[in-house]
C-alpha atoms as a PDB file:
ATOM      1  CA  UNK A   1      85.538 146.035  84.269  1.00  0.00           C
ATOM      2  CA  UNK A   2      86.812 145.190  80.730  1.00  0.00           C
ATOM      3  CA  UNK A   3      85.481 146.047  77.758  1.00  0.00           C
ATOM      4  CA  UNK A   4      82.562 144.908  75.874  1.00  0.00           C
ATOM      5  CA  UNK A   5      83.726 143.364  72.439  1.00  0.00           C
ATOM      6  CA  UNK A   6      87.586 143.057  73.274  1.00  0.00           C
ATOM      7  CA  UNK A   7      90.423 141.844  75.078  1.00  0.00           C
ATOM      8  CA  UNK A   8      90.976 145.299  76.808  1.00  0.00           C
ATOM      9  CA  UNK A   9      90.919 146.300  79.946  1.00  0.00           C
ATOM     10  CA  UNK A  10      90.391 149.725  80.063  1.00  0.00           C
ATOM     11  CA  UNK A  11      92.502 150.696  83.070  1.00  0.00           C
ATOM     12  CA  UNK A  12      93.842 154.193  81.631  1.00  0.00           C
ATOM     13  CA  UNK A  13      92.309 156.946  82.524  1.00  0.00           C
ATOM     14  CA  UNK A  14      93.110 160.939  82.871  1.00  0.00           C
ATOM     15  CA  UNK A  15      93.392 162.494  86.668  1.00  0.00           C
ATOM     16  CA  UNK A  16      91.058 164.684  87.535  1.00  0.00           C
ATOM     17  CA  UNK A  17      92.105 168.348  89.147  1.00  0.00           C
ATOM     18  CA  UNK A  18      92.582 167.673  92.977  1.00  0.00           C
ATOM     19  CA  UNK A  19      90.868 171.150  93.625  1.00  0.00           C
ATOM     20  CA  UNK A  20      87.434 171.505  93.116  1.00  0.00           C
ATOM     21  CA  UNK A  21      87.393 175.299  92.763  1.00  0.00           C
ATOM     22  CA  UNK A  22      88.284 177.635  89.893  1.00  0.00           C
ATOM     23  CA  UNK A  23      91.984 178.823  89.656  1.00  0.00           C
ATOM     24  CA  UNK A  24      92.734 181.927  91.033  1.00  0.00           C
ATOM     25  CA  UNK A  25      94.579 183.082  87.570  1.00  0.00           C
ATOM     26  CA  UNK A  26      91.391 182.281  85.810  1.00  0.00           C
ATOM     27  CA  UNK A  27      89.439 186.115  85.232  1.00  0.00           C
ATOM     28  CA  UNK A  28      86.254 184.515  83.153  1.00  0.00           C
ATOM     29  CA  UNK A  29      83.104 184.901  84.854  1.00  0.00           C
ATOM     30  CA  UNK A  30      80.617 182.330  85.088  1.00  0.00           C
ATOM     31  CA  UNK A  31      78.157 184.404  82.965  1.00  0.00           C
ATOM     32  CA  UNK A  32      80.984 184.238  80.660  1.00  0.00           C
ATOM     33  CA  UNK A  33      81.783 180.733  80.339  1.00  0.00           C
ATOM     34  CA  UNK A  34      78.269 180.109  79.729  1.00  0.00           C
ATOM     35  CA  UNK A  35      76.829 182.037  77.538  1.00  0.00           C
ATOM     36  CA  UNK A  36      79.417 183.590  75.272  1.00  0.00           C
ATOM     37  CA  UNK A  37      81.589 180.533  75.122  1.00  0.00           C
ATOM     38  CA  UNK A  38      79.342 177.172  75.808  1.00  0.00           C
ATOM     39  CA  UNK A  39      76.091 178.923  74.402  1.00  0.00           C
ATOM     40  CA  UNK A  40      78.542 180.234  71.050  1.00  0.00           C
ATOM     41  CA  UNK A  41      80.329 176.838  70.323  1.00  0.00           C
ATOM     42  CA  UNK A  42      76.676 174.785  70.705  1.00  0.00           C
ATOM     43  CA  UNK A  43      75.428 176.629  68.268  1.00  0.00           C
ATOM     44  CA  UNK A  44      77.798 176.200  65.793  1.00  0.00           C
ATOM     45  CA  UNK A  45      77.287 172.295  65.929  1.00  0.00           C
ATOM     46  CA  UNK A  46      79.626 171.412  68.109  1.00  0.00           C
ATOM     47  CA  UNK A  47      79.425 168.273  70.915  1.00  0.00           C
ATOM     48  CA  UNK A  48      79.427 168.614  74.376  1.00  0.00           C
ATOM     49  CA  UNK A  49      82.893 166.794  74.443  1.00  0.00           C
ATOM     50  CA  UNK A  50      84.225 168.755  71.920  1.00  0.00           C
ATOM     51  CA  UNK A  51      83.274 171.992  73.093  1.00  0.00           C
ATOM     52  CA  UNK A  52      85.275 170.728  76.493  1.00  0.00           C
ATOM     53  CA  UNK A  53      88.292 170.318  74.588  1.00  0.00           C
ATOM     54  CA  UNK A  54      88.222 174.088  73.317  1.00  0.00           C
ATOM     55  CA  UNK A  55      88.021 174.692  76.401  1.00  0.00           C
ATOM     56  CA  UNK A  56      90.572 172.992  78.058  1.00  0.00           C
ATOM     57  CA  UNK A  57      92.844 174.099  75.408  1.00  0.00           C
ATOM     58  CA  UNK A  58      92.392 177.729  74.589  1.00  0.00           C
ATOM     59  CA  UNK A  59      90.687 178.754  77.632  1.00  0.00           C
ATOM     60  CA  UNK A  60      92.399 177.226  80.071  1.00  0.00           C
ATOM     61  CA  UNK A  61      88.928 175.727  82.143  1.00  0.00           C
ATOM     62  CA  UNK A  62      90.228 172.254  82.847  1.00  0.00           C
ATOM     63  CA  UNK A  63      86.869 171.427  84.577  1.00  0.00           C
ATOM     64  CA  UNK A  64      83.547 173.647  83.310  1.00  0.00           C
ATOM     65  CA  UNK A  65      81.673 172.480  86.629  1.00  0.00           C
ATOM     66  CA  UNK A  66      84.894 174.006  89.190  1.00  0.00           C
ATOM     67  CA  UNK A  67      83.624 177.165  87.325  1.00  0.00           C
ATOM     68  CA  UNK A  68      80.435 177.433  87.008  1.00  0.00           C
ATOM     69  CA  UNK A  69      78.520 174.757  88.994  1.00  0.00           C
ATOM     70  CA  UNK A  70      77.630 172.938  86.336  1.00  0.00           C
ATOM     71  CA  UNK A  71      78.434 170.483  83.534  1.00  0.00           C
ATOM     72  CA  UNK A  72      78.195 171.566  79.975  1.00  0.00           C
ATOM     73  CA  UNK A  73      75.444 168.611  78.838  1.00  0.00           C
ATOM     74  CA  UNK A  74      73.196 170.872  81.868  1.00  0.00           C
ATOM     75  CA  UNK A  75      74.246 174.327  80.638  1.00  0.00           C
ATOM     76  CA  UNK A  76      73.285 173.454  77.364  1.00  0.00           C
ATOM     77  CA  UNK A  77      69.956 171.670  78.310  1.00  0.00           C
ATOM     78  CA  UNK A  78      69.170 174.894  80.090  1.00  0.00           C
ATOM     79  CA  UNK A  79      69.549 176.701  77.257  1.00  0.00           C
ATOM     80  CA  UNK A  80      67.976 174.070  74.791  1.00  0.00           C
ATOM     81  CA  UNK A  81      70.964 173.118  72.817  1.00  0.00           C
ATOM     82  CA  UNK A  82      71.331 170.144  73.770  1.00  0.00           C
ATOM     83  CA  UNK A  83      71.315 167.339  71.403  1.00  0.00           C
ATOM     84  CA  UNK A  84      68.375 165.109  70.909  1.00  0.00           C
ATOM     85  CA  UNK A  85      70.180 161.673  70.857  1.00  0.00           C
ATOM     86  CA  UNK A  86      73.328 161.861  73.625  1.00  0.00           C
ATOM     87  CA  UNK A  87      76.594 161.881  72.231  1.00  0.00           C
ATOM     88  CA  UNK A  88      78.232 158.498  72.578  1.00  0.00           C
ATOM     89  CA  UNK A  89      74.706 156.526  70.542  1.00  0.00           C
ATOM     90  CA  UNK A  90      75.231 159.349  68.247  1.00  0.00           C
ATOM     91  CA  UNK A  91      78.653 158.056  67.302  1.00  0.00           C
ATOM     92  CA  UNK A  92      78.156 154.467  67.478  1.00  0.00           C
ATOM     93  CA  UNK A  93      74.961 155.335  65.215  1.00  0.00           C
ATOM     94  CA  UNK A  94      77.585 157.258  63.231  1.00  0.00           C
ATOM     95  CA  UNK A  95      80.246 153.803  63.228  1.00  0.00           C
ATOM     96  CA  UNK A  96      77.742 151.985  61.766  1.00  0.00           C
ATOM     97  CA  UNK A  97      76.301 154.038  58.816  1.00  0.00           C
ATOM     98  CA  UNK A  98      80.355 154.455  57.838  1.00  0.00           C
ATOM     99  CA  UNK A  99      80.684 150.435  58.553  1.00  0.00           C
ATOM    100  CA  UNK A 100      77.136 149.754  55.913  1.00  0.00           C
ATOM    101  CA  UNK A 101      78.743 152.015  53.676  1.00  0.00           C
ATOM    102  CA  UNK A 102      82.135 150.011  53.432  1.00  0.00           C
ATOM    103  CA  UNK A 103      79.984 146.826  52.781  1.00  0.00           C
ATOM    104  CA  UNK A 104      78.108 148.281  49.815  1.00  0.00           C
ATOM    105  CA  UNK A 105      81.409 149.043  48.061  1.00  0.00           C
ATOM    106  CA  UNK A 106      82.956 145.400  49.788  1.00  0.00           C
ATOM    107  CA  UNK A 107      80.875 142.678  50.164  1.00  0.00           C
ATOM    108  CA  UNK A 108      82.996 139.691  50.886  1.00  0.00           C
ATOM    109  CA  UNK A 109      84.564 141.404  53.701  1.00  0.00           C
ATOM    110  CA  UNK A 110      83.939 139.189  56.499  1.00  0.00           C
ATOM    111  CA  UNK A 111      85.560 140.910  59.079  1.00  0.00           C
ATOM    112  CA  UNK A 112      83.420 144.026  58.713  1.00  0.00           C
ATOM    113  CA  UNK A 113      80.376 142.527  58.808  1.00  0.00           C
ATOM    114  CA  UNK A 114      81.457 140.847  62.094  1.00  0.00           C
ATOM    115  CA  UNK A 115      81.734 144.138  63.636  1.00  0.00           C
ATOM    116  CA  UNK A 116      78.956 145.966  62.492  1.00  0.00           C
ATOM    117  CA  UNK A 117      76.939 143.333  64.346  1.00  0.00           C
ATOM    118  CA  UNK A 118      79.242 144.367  67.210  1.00  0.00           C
ATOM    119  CA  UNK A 119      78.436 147.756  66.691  1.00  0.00           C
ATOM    120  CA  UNK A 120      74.802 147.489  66.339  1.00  0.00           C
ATOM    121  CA  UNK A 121      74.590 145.515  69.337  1.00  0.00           C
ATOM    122  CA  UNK A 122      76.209 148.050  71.592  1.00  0.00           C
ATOM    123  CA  UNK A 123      73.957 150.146  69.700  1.00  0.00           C
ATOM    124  CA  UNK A 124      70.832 148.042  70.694  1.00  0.00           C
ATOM    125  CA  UNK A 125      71.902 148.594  74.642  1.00  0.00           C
ATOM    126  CA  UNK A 126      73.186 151.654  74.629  1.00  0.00           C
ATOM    127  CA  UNK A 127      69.365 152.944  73.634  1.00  0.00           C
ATOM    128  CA  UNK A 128      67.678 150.352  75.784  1.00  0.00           C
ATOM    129  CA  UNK A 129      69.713 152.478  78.803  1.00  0.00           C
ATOM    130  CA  UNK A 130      69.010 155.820  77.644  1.00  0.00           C
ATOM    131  CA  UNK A 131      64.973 154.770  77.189  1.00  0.00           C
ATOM    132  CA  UNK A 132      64.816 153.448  80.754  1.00  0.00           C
ATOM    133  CA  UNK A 133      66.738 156.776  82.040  1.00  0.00           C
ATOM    134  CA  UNK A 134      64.013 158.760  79.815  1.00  0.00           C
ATOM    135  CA  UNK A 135      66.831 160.267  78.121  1.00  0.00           C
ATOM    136  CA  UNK A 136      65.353 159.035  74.545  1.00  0.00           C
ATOM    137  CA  UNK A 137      61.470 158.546  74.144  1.00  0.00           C
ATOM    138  CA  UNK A 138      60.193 155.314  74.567  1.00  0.00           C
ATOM    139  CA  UNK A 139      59.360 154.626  70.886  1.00  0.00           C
ATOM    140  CA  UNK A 140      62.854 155.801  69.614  1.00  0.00           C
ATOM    141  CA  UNK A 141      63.836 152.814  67.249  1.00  0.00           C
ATOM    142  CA  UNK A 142      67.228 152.495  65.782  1.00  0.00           C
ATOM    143  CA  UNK A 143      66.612 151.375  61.955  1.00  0.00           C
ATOM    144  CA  UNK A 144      69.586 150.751  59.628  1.00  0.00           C
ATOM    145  CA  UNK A 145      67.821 152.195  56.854  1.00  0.00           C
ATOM    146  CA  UNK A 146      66.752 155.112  58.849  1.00  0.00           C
ATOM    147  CA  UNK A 147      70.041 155.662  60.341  1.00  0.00           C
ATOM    148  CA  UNK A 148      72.144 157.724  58.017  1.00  0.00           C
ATOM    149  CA  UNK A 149      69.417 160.316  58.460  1.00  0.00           C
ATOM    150  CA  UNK A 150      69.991 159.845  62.541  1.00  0.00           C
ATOM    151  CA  UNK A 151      73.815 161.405  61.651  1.00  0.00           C
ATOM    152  CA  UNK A 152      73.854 163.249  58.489  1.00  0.00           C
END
């Protein structure tokens, strides 16, 4: 499947481990993993993708769930750190208010305004989907006016 508002077709993608079980080098404990590292980066603001990426990289966990049974969105909704709007509406939400604030200081730029309607669109779906999967509530809005609040 392509993509939604270009010529791309999205083919790349990284390979996952071929094991599904925790290296035998690796000498963190589950307990660990989740509550002194997840639990610790959460809480200093940090996304669930992000706090992956520390992982991956200083840690060596290339996949949280080969460790401990479970993905870090779950860990952290366990623990109730997750964040109220998922990640990806967050940063389209995000996109936008940095778009609007572009055309304040630009107005004749034609192009921009082009794909903040883009944007906003994917917005516009994206929160349809997470309010039929009860992931936002049903009266979540997404307001341009409202939204730099949504992000800051």
């Amino acid at each position: 499947m392509g993509r939604m508002h270009s010529r791309g077709k999205g083919i790349s993608a990284s390979a996952l481990p071929y094991k599904r079980t925790p290296p035998s080098w690796l000498k963190i404990s589950t307990q660990d993993v989740e509550e002194n590292i997840i639990c610790k980066f959460a809480k200093k603001g940090l996304a669930p993708s992000q706090i992956g990426v520390i992982l991956r990289d200083s840690h060596g966990i290339a996949q949280v769930k080969s460790v401990t049974g479970s993905k870090i969105l779950r860990i952290l909704k366990a623990h109730g750190l997750a964040p109220e709007i998922p990640e990806d509406l967050y940063h389209l939400i995000k996109k936008a208010v940095s778009i609007r604030k572009h055309l304040e200081r630009n107005r004749k730029d034609k192009d921009s305004k082009f794909r903040l309607i883009l944007v906003e669109s994917r917005i516009h779906r994206l929160a349809r989907y997470y309010k039929k999967t009860k992931k936002l509530p049903p009266v979540w809005k997404y307001e341009s006016t409202t939204a730099s609040t949504l992000v800051a």
